[in-house]
C-alpha atoms as a PDB file:
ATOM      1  CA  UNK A   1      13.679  21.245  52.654  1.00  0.00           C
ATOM      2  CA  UNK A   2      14.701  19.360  49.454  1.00  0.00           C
ATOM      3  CA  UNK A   3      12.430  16.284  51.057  1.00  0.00           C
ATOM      4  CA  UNK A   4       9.812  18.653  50.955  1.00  0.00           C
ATOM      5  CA  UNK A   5       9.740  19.662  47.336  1.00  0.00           C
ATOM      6  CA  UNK A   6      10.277  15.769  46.288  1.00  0.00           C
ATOM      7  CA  UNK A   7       7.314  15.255  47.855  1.00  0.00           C
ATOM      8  CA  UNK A   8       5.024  18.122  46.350  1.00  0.00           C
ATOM      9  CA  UNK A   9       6.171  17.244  42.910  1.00  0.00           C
ATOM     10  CA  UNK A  10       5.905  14.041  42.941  1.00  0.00           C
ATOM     11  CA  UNK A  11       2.405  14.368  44.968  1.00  0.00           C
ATOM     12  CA  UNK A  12       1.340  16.890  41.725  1.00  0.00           C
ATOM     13  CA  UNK A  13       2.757  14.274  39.297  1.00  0.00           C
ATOM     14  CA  UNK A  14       0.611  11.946  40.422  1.00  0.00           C
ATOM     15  CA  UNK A  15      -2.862  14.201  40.623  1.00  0.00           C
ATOM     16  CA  UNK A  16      -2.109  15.353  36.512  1.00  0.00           C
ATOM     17  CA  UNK A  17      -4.673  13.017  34.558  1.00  0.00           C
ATOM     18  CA  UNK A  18      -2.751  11.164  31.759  1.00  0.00           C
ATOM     19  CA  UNK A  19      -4.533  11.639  28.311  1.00  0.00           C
ATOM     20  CA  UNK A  20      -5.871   8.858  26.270  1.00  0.00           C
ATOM     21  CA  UNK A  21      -4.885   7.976  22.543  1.00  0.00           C
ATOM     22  CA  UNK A  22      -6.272   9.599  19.923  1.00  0.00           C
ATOM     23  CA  UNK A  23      -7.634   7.510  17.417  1.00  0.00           C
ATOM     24  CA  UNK A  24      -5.539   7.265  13.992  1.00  0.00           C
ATOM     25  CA  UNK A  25      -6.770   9.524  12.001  1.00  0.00           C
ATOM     26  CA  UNK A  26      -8.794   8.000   8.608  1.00  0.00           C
ATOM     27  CA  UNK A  27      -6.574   8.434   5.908  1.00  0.00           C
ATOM     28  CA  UNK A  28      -7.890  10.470   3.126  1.00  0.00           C
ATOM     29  CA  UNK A  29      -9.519   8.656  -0.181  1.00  0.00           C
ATOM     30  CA  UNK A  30      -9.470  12.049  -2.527  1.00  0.00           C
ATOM     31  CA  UNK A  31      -6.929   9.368  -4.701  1.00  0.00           C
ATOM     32  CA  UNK A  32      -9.049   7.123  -5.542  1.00  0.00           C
ATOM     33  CA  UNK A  33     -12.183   9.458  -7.047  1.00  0.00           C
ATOM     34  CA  UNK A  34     -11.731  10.883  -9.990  1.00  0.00           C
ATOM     35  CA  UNK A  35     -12.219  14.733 -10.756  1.00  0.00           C
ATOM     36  CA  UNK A  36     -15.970  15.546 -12.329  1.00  0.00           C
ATOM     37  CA  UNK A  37     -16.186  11.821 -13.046  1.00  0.00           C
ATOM     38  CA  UNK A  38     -13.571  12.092 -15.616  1.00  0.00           C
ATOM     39  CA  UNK A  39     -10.187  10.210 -15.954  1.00  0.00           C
ATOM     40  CA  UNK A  40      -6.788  12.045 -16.524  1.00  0.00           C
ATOM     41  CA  UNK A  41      -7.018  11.235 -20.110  1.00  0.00           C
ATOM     42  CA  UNK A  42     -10.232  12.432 -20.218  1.00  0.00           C
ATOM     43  CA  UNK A  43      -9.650  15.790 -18.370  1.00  0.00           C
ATOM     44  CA  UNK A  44      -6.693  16.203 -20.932  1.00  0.00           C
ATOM     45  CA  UNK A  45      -9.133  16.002 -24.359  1.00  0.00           C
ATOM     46  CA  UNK A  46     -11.498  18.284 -22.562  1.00  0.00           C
ATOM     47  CA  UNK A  47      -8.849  20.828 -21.804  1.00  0.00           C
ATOM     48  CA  UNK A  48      -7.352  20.704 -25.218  1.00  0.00           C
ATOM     49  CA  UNK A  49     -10.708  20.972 -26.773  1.00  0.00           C
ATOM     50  CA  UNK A  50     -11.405  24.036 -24.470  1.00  0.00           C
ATOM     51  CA  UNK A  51      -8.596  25.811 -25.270  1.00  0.00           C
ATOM     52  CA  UNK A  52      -8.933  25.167 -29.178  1.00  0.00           C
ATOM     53  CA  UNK A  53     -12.727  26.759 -28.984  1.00  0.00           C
ATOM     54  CA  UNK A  54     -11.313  29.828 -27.157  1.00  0.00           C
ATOM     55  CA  UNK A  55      -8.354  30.317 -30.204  1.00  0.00           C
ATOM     56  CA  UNK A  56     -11.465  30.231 -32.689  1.00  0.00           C
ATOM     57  CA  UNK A  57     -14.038  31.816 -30.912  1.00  0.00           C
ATOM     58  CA  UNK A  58     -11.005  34.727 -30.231  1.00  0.00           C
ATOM     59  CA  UNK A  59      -9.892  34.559 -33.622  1.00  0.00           C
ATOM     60  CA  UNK A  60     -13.330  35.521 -35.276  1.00  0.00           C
ATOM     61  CA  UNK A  61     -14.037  38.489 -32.982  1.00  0.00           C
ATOM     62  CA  UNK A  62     -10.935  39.706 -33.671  1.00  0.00           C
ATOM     63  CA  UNK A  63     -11.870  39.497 -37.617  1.00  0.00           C
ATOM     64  CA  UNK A  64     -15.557  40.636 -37.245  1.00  0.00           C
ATOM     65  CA  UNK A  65     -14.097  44.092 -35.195  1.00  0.00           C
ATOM     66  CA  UNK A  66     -11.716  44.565 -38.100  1.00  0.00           C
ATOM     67  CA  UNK A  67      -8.696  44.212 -35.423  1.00  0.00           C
ATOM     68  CA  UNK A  68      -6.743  41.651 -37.717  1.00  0.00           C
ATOM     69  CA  UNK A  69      -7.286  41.838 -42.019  1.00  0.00           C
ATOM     70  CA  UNK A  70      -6.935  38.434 -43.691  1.00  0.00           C
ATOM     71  CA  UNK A  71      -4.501  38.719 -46.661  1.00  0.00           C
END
């Protein structure tokens, strides 16, 4: 009996198809190309600069709605 069921797994072993390797998979190159064609450093001064013109451009529709009174 025990014969029999070594022989039907091992029979089923050998019918199960063995898989191939996968290929490696390409590693990614989002590193090396910078964001909008900008460096950090330039990414930083455009930020900055972005951020100043909202403060203004807040700043004087704040004082043309009458919101805020210079003293």
């Amino acid at each position: 009996m025990l014969e029999d069921l070594r022989k039907i797994t091992t029979e089923q072993a050998e019918e199960l198809p063995v898989p191939e390797k996968m290929p490696a998979p390409k590693p990614n190159r989002t590193r090396n190309r910078p964001l909008l064609g900008m460096t950090a450093g330039q990414r930083l001064i455009i930020s900055i600069l972005l951020l100043i013109m909202i403060l203004v451009v807040g700043s004087l529709c704040l004082l043309a709605t009458g919101r805020i009174v210079l003293p």
